[in-house]
Protein backbone atom coordinates (compact mmCIF):
# COMPACT_ATOMS: atom_id res chain seq x y z
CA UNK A 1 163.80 87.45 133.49
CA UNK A 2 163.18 84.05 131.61
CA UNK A 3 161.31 83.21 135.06
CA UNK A 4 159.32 86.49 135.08
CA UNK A 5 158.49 85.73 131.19
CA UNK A 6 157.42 82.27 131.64
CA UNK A 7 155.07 83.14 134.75
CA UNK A 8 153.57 85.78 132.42
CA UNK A 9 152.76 83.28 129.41
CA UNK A 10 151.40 80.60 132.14
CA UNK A 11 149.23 83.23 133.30
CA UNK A 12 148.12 84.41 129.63
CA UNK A 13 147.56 81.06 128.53
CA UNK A 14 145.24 81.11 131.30
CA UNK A 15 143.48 84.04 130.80
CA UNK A 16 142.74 82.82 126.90
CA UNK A 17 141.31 79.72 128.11
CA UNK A 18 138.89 81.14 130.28
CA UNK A 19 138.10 83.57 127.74
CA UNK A 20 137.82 80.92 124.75
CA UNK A 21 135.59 79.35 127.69
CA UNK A 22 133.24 82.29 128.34
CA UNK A 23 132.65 82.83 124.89
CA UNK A 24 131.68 78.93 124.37
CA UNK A 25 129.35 79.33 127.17
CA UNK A 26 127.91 82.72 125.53
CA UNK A 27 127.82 81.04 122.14
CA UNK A 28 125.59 78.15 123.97
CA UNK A 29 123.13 80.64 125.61
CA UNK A 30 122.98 82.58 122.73
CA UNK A 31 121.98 79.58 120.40
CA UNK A 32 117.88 79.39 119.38
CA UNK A 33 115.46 78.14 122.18
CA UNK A 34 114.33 74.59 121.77
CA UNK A 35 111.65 74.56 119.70
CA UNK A 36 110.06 71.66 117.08
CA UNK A 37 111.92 70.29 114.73
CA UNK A 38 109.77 72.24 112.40
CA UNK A 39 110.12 75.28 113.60
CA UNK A 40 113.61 75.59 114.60
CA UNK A 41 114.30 74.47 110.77
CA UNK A 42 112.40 77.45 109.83
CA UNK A 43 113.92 79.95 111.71
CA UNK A 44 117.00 78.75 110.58
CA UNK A 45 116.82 79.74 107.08
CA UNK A 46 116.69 82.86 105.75
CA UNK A 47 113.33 84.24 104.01
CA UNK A 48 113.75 85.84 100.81
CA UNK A 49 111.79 87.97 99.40
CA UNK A 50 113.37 88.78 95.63
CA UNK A 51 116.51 90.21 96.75
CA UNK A 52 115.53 91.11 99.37
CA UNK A 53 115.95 88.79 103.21
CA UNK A 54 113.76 89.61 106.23
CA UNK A 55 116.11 90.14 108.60
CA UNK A 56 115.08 87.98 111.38
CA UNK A 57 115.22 83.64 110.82
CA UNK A 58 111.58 82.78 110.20
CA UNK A 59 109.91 85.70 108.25
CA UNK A 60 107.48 88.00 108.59
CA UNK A 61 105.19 85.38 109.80
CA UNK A 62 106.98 83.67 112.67
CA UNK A 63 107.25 87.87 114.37
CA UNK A 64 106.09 91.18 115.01
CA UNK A 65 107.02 94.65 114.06
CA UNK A 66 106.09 97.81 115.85
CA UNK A 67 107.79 101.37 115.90
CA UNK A 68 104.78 103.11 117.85
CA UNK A 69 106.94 103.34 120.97
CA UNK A 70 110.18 105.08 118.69
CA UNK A 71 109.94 108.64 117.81
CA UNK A 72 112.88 108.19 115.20
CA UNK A 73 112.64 105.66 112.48
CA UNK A 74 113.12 102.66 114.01
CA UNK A 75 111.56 99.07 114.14
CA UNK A 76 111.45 96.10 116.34
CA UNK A 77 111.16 92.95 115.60
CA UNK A 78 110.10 90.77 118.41
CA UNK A 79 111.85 87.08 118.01
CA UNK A 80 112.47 84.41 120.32
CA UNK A 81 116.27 84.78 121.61
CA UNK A 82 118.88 83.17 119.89
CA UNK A 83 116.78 83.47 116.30
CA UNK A 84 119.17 84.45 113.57
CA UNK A 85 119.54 88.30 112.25
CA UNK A 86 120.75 88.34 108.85
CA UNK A 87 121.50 91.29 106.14
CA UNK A 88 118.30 92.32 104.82
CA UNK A 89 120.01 93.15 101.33
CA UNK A 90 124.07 93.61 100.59
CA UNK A 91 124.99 95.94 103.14
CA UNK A 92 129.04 96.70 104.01
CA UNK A 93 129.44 97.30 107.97
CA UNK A 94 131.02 100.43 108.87
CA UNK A 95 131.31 99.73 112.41
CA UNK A 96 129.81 96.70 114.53
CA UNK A 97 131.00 96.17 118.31
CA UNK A 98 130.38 92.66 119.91
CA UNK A 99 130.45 93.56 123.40
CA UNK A 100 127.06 95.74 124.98
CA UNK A 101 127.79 99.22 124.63
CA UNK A 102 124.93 101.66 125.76
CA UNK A 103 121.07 101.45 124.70
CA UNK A 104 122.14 99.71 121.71
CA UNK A 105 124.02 96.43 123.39
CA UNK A 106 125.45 94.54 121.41
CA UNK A 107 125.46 95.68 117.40
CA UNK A 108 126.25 97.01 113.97
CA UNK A 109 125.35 99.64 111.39
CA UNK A 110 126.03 99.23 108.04
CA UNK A 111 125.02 100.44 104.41
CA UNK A 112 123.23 99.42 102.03
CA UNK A 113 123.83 100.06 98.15
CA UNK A 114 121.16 102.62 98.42
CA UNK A 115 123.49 104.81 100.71
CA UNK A 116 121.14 104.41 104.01
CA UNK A 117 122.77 103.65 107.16
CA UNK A 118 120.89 100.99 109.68
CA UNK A 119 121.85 99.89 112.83
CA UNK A 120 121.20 96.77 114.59
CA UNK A 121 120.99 96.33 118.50
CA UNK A 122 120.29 94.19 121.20
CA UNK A 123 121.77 91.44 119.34
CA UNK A 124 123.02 88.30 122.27
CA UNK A 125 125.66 87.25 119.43
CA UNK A 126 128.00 89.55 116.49
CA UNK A 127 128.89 87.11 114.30
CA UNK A 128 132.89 87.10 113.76
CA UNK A 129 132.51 87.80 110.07
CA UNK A 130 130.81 91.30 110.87
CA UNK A 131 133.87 93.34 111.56
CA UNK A 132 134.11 97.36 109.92
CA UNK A 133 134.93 96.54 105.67
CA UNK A 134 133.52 93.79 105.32
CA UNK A 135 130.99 92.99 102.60
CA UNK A 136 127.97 90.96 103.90
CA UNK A 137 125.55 90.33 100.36
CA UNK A 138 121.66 89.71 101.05
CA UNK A 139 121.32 86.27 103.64
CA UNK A 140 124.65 86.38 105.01
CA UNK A 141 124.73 86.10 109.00
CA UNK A 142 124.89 89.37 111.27
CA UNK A 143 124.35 87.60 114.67
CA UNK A 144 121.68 85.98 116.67
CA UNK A 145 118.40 87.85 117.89
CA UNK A 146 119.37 89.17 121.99
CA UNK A 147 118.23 92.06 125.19
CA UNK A 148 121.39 93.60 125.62
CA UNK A 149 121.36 97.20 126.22
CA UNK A 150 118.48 99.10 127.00
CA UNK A 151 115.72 96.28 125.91
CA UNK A 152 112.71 94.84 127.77
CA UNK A 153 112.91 91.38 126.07
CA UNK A 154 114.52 89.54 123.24
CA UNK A 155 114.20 91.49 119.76
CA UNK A 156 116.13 92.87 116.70
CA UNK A 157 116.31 97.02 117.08
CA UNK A 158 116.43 98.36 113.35
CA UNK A 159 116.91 101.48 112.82
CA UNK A 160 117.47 104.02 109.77
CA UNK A 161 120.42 106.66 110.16
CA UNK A 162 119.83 109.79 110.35
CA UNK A 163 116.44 110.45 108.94
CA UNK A 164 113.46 111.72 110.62
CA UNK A 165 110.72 109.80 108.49
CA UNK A 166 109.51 105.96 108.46
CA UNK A 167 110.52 104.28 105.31
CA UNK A 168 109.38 100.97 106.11
């Protein structure tokens, strides 16, 4: 038995190190394309907007928004892969999941103070601190801009749950 349960921890110890492994590797491929210094300074940063954040690094300015191709309220916000998603205001997440699942990929939907629900997707990257309960104020990191799921290219998918008008 001590034999049996040795083998067994060798071959867990292994399995954790290839996972602690993979996820290095995803955290590397995940990280912001090369850009300038001056750029990749600005889409590191949050951009605040009175309490309010845009919810992709770099603003308003450095991407686009569309939601003609959605026929539920929904927006997407074309950024180059890796750029930063943050919360948009406080927001608590009810439930996130940090492997792809579905259209949505990789993702989260919390709540904001106002009692709407929005959902994030395609993310490449949850960050660890975006787990169901926890409270993530205005600025605070929800994961790094990604194509998983259904997705033709690298964006943030926001969308507004359960209402059937644009808000935005």
């Amino acid at each position: 038995r001590r034999a049996a349960a040795g083998a067994r921890v060798a071959e867990l110890r292994d399995r954790l190190a290839q996972a602690e492994q993979e996820l290095a590797a995803a955290r590397d491929t995940s990280r912001a394309a090369s850009f300038s210094p001056v750029t990749s300074g600005l889409l590191a940063a949050p951009s605040y907007s009175g309490e309010y954040v845009f919810p992709v690094g770099g603003g308003p300015s450095v991407v686009s928004v569309s939601h003609d191709h959605h026929d539920y309220p929904a927006a997407d916000i074309a950024a180059p892969q890796g750029s930063p998603v943050y919360a948009f205001t406080d927001l608590v997440v009810e439930r996130s999941w940090a492997e792809p699942s579905g259209a949505c990929g990789i993702g989260a939907t919390l709540r904001a103070a106002d009692g709407r629900g929005w959902t994030f997707c395609h993310l490449s990257y949850l960050d660890p601190s975006a787990v169901p309960g926890a409270v993530l104020p205005a600025g605070a990191p929800i994961g790094l801009v990604g194509s998983t799921g259904h997705s033709t290219g690298p964006h943030l998918h926001l969308q507004l749950v359960g209402a059937a008008s644009y808000p935005q």
